[in-house]
C-alpha atoms as a PDB file:
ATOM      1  CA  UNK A   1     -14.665 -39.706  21.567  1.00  0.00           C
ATOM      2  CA  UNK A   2     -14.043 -42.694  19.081  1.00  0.00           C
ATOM      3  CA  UNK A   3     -16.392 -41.090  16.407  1.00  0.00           C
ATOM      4  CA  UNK A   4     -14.358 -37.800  16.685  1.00  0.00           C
ATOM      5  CA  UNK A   5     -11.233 -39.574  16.615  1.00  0.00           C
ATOM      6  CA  UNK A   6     -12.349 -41.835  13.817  1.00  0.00           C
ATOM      7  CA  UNK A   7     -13.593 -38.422  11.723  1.00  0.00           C
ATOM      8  CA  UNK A   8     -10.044 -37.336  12.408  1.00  0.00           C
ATOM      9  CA  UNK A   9      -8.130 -40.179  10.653  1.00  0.00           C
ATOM     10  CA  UNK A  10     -10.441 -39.920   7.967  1.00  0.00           C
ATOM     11  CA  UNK A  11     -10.276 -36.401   7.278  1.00  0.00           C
ATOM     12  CA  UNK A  12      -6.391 -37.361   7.391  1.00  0.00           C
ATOM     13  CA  UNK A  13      -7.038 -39.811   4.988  1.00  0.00           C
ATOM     14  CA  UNK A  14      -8.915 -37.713   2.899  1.00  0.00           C
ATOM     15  CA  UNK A  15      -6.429 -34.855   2.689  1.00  0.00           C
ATOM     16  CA  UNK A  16      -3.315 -37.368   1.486  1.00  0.00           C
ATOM     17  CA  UNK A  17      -5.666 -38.544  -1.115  1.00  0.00           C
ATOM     18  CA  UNK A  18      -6.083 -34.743  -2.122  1.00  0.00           C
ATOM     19  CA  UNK A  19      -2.384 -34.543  -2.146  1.00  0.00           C
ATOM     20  CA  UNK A  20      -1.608 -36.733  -3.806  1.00  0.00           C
ATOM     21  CA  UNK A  21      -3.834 -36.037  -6.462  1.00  0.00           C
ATOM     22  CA  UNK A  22      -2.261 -33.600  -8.996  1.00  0.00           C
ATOM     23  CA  UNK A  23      -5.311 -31.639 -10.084  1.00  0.00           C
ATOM     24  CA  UNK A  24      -6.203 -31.421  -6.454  1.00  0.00           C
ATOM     25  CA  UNK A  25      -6.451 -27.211  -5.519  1.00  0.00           C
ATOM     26  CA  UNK A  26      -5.642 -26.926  -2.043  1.00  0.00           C
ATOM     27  CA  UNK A  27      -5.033 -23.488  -0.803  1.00  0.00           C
ATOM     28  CA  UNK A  28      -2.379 -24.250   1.687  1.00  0.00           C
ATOM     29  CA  UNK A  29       0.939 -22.933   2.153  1.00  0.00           C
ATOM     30  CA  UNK A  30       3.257 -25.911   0.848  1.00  0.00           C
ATOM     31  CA  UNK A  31       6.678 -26.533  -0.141  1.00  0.00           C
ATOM     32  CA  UNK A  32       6.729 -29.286  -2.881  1.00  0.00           C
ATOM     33  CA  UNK A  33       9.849 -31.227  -3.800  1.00  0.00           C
ATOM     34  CA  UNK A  34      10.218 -33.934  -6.265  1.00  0.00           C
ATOM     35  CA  UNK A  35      12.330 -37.154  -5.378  1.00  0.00           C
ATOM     36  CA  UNK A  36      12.767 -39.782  -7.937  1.00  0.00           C
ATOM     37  CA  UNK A  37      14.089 -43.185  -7.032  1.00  0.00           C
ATOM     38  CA  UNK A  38      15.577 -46.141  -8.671  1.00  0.00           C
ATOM     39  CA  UNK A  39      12.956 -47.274 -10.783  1.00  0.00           C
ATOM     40  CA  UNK A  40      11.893 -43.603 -12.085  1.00  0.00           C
ATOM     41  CA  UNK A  41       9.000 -43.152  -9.847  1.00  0.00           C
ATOM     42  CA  UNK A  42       7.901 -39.720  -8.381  1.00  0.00           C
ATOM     43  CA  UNK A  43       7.312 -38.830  -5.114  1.00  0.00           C
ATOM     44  CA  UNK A  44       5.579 -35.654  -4.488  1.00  0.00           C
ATOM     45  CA  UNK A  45       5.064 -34.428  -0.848  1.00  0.00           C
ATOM     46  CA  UNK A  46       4.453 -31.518   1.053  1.00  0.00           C
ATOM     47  CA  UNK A  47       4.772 -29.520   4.419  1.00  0.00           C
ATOM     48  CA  UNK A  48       1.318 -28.799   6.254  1.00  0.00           C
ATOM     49  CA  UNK A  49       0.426 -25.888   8.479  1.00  0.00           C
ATOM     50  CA  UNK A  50       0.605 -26.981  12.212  1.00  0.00           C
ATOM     51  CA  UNK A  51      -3.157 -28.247  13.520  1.00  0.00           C
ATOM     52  CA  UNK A  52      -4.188 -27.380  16.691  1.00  0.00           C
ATOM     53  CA  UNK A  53      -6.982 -30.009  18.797  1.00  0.00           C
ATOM     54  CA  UNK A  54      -8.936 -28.736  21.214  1.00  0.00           C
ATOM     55  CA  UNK A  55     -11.276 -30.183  23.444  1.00  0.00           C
ATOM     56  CA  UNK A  56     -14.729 -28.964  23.177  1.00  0.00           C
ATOM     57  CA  UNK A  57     -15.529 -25.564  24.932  1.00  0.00           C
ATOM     58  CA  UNK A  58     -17.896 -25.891  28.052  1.00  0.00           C
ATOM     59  CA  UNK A  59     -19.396 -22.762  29.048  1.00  0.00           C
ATOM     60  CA  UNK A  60     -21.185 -22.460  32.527  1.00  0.00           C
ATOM     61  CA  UNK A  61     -24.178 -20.355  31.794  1.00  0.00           C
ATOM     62  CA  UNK A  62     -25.495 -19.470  27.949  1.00  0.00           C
ATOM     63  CA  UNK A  63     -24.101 -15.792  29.051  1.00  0.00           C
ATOM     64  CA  UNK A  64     -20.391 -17.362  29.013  1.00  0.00           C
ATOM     65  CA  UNK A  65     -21.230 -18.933  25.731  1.00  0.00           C
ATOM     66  CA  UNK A  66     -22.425 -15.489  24.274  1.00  0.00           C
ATOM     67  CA  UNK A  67     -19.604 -13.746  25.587  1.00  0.00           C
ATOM     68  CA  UNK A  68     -17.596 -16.395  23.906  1.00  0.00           C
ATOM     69  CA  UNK A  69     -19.435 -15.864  20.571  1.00  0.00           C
ATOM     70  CA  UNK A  70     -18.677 -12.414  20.447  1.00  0.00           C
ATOM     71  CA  UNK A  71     -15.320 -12.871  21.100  1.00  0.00           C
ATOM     72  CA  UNK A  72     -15.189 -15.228  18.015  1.00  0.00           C
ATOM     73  CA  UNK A  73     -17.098 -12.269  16.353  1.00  0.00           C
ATOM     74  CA  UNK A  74     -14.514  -9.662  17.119  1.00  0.00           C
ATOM     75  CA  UNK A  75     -11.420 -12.133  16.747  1.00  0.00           C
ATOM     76  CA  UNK A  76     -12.907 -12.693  13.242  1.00  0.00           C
ATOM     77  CA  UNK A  77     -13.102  -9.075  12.487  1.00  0.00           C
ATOM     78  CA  UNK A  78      -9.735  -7.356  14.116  1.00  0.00           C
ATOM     79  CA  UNK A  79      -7.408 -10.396  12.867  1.00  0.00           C
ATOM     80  CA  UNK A  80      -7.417  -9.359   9.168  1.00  0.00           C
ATOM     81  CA  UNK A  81      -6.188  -5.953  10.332  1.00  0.00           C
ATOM     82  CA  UNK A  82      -3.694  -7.192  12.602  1.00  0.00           C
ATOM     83  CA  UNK A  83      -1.847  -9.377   9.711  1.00  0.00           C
ATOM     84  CA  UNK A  84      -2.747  -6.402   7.287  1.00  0.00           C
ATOM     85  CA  UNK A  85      -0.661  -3.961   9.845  1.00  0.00           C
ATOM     86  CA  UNK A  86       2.295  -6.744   9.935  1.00  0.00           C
ATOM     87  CA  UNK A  87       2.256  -6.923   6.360  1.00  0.00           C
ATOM     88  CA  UNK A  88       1.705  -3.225   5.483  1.00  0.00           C
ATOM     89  CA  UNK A  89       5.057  -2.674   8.353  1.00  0.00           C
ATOM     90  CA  UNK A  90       7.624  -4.806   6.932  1.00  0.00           C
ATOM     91  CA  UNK A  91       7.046  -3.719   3.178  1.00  0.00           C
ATOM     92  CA  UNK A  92       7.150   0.013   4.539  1.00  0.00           C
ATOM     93  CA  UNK A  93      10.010  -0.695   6.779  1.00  0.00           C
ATOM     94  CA  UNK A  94      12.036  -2.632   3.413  1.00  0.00           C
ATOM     95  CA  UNK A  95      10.984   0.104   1.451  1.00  0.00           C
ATOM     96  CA  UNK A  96      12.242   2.835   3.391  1.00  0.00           C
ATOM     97  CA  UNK A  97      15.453   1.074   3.221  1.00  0.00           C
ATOM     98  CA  UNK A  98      16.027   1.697  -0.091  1.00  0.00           C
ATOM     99  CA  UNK A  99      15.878   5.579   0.523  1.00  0.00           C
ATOM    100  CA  UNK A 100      18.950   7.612   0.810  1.00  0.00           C
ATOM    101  CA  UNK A 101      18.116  10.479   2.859  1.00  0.00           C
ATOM    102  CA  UNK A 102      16.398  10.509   6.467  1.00  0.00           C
ATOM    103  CA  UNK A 103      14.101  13.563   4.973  1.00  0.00           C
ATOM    104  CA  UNK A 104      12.814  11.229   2.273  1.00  0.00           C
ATOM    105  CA  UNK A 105      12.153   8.515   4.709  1.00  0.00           C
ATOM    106  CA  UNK A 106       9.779  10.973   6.721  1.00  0.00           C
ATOM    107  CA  UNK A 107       8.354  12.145   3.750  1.00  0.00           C
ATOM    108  CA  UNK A 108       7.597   8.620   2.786  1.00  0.00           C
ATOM    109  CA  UNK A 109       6.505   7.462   6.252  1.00  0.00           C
ATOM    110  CA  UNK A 110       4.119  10.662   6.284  1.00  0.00           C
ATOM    111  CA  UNK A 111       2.652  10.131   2.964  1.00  0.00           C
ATOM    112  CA  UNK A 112       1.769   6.258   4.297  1.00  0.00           C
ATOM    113  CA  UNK A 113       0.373   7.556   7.355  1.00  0.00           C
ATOM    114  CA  UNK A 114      -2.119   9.605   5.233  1.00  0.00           C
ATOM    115  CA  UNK A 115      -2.795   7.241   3.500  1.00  0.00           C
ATOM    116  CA  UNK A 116      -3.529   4.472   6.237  1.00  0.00           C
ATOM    117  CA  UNK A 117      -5.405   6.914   7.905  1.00  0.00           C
ATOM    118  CA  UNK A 118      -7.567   8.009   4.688  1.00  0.00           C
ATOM    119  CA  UNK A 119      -8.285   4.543   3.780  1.00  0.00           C
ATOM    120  CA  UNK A 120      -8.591   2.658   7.264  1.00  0.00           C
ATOM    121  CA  UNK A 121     -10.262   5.198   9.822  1.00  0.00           C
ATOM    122  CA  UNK A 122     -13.403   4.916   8.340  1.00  0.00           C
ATOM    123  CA  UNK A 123     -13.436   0.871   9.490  1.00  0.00           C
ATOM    124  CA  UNK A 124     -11.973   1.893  12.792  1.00  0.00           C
ATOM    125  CA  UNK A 125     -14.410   3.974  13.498  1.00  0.00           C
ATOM    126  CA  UNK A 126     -16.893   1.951  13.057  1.00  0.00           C
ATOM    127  CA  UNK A 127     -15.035  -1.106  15.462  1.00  0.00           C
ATOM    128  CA  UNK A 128     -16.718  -1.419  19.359  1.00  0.00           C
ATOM    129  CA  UNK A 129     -13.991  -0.379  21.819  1.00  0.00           C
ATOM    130  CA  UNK A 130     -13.616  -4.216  22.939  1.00  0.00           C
ATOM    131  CA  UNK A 131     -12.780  -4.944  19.131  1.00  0.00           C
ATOM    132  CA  UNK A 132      -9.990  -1.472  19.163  1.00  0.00           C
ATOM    133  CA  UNK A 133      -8.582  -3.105  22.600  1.00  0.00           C
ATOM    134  CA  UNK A 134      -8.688  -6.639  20.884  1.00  0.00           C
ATOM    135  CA  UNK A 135      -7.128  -5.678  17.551  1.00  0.00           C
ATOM    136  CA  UNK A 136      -3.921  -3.772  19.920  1.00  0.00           C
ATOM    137  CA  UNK A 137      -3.245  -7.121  21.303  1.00  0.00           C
ATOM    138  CA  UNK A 138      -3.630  -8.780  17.332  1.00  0.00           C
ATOM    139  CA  UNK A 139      -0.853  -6.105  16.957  1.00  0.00           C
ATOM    140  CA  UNK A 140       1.014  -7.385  19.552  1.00  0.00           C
ATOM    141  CA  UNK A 141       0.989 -11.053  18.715  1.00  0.00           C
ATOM    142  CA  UNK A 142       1.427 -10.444  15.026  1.00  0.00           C
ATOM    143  CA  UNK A 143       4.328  -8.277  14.922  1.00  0.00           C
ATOM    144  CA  UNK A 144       6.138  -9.457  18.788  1.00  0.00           C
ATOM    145  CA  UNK A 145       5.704  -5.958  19.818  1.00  0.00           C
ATOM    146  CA  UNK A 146       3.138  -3.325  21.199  1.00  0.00           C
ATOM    147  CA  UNK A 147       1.345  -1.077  19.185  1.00  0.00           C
ATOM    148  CA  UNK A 148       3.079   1.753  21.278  1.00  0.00           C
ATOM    149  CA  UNK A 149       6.704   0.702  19.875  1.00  0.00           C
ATOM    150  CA  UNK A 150       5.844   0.360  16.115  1.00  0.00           C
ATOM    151  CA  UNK A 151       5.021   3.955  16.441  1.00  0.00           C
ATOM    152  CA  UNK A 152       7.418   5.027  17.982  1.00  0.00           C
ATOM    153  CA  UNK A 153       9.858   3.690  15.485  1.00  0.00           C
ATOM    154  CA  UNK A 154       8.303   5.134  12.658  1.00  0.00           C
ATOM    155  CA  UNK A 155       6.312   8.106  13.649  1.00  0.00           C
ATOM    156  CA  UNK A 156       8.638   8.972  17.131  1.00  0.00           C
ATOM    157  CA  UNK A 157       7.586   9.508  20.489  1.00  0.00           C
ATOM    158  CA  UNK A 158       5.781  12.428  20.526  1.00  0.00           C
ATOM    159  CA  UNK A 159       3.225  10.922  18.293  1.00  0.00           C
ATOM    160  CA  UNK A 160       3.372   7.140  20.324  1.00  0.00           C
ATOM    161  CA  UNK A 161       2.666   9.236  23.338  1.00  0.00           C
ATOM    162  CA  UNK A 162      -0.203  11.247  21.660  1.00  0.00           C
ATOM    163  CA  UNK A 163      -1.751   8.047  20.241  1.00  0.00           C
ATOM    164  CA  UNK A 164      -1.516   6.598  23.275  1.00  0.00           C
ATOM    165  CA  UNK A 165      -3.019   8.911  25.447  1.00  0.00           C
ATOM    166  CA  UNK A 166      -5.835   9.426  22.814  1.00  0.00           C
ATOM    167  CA  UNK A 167      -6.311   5.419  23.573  1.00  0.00           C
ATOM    168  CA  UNK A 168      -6.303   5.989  27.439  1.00  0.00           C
ATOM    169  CA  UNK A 169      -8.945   8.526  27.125  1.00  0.00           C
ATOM    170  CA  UNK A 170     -11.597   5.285  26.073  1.00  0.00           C
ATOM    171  CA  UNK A 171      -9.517   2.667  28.803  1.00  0.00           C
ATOM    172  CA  UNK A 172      -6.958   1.254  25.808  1.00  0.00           C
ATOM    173  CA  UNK A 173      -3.877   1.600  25.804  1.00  0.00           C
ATOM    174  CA  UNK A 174      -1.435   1.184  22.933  1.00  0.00           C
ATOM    175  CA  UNK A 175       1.167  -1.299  25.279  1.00  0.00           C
ATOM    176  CA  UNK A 176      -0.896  -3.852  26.264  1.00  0.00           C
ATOM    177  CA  UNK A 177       0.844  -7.150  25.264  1.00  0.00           C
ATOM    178  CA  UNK A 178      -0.268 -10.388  23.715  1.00  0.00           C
ATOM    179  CA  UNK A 179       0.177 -13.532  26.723  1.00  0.00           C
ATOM    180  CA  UNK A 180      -1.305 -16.422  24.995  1.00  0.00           C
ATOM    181  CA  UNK A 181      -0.494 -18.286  28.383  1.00  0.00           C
ATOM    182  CA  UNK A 182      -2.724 -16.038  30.611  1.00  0.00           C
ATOM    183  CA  UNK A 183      -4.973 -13.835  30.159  1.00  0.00           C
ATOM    184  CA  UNK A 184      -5.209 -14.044  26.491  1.00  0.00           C
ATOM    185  CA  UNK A 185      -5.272 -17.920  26.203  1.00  0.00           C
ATOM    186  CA  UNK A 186      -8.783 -18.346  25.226  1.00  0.00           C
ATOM    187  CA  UNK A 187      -8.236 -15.643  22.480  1.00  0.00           C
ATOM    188  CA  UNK A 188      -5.366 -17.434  21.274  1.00  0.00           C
ATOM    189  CA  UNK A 189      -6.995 -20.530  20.857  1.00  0.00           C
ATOM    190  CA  UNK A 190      -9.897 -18.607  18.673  1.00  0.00           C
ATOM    191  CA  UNK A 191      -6.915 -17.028  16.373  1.00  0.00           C
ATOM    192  CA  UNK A 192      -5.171 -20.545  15.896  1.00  0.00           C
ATOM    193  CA  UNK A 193      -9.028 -21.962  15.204  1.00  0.00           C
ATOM    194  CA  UNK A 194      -9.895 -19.104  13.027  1.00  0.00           C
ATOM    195  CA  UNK A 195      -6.785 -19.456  10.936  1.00  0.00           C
ATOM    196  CA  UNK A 196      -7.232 -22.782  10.296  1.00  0.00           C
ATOM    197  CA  UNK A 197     -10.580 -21.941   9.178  1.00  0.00           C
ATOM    198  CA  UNK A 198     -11.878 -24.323  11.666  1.00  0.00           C
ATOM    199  CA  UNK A 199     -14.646 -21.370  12.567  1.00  0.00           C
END
């Protein structure tokens, strides 16, 4: 515990010393601001991510830690997707903004779907079914609402209640919801680990 704890501080230590070092290339999202005081010296800080500590997993049986290995395996591969869909919905949703007619919008919103689907079915395809039902919860947590509702919005309801019963016929379904407090609480500890780049 104290060798952990000690490799903590210094990896603290180590990281101010990176900061404050100007040449320093740290690929964190940071907010810099400049204060100079009375006797013209400059103070450069920054804003960190959040960390998250963890205590170390503890699996029963070396079949819990494999099913916890794929799960870090399909967290890994469905997470890019899941920020990719967040991303790829708010610059579609601001663009369509910007259009003046409702028939442009649906041309627009068709023309992306095409697209998507051109350019992304390929990978889906190719995802196990536990990855598909993981990467509809990655929906969920990364844009605060099911899969079923952001098509809905954008496509309408007959097409959320196609997709959706197209995902019931392999045992998804396109509401299931993201509860990092339940069920999904080992998954969201994997996501906060993975996007720290912890593992």
């Amino acid at each position: 515990m104290k060798i952990r704890l000690l490799s903590v501080i210094l990896f603290g230590l180590f990281l101010s010393i990176c900061c404050l070092d100007s040449k320093a290339q740290i690929t964190l999202k940071q907010r810099d601001t400049d204060f100079i005081s009375d006797r013209n010296d400059t103070l450069k800080f920054m804003v960190l991510n959040d960390m998250y500590v963890y205590p170390p997993q503890a699996f029963k049986n070396p079949a819990e830690e494999e099913t916890y290995r794929k799960l870090i395996r399909d967290v890994k591969k469905t997470l890019p997707y899941a920020k990719l869909v967040y991303g790829t919905l708010i610059e579609t949703y601001e663009y369509i903004m910007t259009l003046p007619t409702e028939k442009e919008r649906e041309e627009h919103l068709k023309r992306i779907e095409k697209e998507l689907y051109a350019e992304y079915m390929p990978i889906l395809k190719k995802m196990s079914l536990s990855q598909g039902k993981l990467l509809i919860k990655l929906i969920d947590r990364e844009c605060s609402q099911p899969s079923y509702n952001l098509v809905k919005a954008f496509l309408g309801p007959l097409r959320a209640n196609f997709w959706n019963l197209f995902a019931g016929v392999f045992g998804a379904s396109l509401k299931s919801t993201w509860d990092p407090n339940g069920k999904d609480a080992a998954t969201e500890r994997i996501v906060e680990l993975v996007e720290m780049g912890v593992i």
